[in-house]
N, C-alpha and C. Protein backbone atom coordinates (compact mmCIF):
# COMPACT_ATOMS: atom_id res chain seq x y z
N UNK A 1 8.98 39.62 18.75
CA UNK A 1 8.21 38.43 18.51
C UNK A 1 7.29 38.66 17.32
N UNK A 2 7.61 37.76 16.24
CA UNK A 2 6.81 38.01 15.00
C UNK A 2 5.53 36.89 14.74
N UNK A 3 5.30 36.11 16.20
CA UNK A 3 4.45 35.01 16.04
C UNK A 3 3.16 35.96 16.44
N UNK A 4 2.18 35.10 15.64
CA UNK A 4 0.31 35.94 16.12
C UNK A 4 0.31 35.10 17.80
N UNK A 5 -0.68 35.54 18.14
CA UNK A 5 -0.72 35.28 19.66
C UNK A 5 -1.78 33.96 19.39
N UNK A 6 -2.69 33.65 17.92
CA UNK A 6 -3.67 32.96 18.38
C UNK A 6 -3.02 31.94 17.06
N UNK A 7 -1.98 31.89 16.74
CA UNK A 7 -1.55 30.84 15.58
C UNK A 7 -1.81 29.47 16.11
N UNK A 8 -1.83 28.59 15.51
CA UNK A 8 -1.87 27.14 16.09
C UNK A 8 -0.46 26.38 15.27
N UNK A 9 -0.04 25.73 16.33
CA UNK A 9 1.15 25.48 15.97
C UNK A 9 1.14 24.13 14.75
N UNK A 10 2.53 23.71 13.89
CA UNK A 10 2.08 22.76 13.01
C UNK A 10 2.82 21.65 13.85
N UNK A 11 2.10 20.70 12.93
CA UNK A 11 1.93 19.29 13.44
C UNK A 11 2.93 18.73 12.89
N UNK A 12 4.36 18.03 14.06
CA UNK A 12 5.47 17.45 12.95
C UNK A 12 4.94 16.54 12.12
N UNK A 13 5.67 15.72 11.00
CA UNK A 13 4.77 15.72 9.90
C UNK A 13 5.32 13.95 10.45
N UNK A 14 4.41 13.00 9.85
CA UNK A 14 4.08 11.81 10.49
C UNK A 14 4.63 10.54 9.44
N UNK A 15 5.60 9.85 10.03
CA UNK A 15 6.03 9.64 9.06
C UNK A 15 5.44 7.74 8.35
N UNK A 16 4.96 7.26 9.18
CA UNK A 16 3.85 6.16 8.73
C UNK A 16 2.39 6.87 8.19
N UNK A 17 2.36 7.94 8.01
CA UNK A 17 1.64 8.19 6.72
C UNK A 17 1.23 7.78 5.34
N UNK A 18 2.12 8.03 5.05
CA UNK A 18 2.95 7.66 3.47
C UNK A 18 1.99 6.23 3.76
N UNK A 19 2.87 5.40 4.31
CA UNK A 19 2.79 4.00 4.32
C UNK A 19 1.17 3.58 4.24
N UNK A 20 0.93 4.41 5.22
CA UNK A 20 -0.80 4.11 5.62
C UNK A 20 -1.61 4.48 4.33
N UNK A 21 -0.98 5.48 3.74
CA UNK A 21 -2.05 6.07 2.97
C UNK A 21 -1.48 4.75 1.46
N UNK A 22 -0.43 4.59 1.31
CA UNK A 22 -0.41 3.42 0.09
C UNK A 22 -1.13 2.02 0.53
N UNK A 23 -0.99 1.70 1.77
CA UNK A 23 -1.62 0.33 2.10
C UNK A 23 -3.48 0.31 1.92
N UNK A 24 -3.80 1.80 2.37
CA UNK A 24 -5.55 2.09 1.83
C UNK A 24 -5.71 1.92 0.36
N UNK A 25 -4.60 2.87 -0.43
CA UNK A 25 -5.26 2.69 -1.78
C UNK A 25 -4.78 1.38 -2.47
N UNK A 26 -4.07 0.66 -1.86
CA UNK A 26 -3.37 -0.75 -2.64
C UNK A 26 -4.94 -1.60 -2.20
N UNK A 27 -5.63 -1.80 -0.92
CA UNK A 27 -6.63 -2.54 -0.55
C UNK A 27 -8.12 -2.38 -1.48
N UNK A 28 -8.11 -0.58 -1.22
CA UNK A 28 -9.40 -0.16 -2.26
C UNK A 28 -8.94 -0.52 -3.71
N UNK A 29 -7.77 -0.51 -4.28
CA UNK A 29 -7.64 -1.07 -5.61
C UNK A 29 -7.75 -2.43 -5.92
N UNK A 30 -7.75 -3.04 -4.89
CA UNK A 30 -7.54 -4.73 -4.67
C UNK A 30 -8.98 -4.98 -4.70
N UNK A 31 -10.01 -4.15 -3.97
CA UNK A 31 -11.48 -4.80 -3.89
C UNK A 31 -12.40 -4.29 -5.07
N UNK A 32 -12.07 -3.52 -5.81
CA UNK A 32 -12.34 -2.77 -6.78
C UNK A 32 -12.17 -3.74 -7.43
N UNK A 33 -10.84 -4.33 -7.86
CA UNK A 33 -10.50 -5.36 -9.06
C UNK A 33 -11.78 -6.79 -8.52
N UNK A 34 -11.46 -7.90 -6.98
CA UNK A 34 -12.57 -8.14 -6.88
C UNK A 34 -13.57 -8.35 -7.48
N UNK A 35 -14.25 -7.06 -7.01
CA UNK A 35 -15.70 -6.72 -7.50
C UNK A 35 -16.04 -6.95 -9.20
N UNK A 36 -14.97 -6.22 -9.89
CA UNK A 36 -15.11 -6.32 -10.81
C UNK A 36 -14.92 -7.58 -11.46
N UNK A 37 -14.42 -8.56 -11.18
CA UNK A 37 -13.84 -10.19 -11.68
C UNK A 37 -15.30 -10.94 -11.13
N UNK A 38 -15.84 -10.60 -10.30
CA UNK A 38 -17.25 -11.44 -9.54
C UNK A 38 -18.36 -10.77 -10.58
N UNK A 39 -18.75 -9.50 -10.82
CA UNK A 39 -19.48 -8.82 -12.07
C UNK A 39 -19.10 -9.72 -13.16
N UNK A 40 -17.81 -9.72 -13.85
CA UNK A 40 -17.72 -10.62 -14.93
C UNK A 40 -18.08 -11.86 -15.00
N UNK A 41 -17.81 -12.11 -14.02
CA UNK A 41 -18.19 -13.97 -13.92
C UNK A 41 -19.41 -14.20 -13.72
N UNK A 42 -20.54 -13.75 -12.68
CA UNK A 42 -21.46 -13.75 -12.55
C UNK A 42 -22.51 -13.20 -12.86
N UNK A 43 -22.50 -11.67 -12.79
CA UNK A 43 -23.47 -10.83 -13.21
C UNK A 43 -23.67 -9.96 -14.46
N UNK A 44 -22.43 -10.36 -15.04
CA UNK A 44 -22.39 -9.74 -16.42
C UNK A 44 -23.45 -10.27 -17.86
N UNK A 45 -23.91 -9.25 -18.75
CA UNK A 45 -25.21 -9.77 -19.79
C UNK A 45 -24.79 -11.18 -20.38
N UNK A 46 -23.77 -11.43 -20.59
CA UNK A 46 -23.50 -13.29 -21.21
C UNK A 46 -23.82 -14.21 -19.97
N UNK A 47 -24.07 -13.50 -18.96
CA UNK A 47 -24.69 -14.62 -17.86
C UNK A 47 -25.91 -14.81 -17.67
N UNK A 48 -26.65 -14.04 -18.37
CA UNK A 48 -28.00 -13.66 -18.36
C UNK A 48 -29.23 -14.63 -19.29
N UNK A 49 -30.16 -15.19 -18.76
CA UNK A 49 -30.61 -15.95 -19.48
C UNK A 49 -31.30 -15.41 -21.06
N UNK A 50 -31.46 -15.92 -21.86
CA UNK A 50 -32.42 -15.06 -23.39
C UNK A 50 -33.76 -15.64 -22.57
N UNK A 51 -34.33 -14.29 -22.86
CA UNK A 51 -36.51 -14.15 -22.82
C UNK A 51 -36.91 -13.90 -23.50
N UNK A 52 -37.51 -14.85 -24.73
CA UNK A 52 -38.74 -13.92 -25.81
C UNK A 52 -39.89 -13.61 -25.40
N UNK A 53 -40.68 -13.22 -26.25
CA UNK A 53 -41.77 -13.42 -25.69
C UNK A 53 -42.73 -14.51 -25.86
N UNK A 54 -42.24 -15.93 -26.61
CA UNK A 54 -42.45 -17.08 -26.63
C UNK A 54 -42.42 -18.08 -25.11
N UNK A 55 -41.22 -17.39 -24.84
CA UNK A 55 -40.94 -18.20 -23.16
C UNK A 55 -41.65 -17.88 -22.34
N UNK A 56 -42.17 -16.08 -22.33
CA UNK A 56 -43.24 -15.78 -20.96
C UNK A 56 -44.57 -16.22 -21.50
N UNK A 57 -44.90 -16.11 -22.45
CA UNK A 57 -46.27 -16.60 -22.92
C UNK A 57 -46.39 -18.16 -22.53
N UNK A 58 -45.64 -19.01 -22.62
CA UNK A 58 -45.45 -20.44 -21.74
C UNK A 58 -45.66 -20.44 -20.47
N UNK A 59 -44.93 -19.42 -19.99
CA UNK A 59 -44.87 -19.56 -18.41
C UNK A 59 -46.28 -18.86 -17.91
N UNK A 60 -47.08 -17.72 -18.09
CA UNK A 60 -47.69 -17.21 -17.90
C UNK A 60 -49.43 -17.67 -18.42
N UNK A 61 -49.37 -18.35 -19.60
CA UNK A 61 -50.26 -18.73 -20.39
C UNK A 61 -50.32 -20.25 -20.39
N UNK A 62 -50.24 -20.86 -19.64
CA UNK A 62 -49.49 -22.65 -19.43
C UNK A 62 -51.02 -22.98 -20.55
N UNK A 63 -50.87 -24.05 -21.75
CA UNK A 63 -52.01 -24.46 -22.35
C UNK A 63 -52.41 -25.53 -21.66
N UNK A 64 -53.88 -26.15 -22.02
CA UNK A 64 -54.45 -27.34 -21.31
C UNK A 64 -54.53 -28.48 -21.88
């Protein structure tokens, strides 16, 4: 007998793996893209209003 006495045996190998593991990274690539299309549209600097310091001096300084 050439087995160790304290080996742990292997695990047959699983075969909806594969599958599982492409359907995770197809989803995380899917919300990634998402995210990134909602950033562009919404939160990106061309969405952003212009502030001089003409506009806060208005808002902050209102004349009478």
């Amino acid at each position: 007998m050439n087995r160790r006495r304290n080996a742990v045996p292997q695990a047959a190998p699983v075969p909806w793996r594969r599958g599982l593991l492409r359907r995770i990274a197809l989803t995380i690539a899917l919300k990634l893209a998402l995210l990134t299309a909602l950033y562009l549209l919404f939160f990106s600097p061309s969405n952003r209003p212009h502030i001089d310091d003409a506009v806060i001096d208005r808002r902050l300084l209102p004349t009478r």
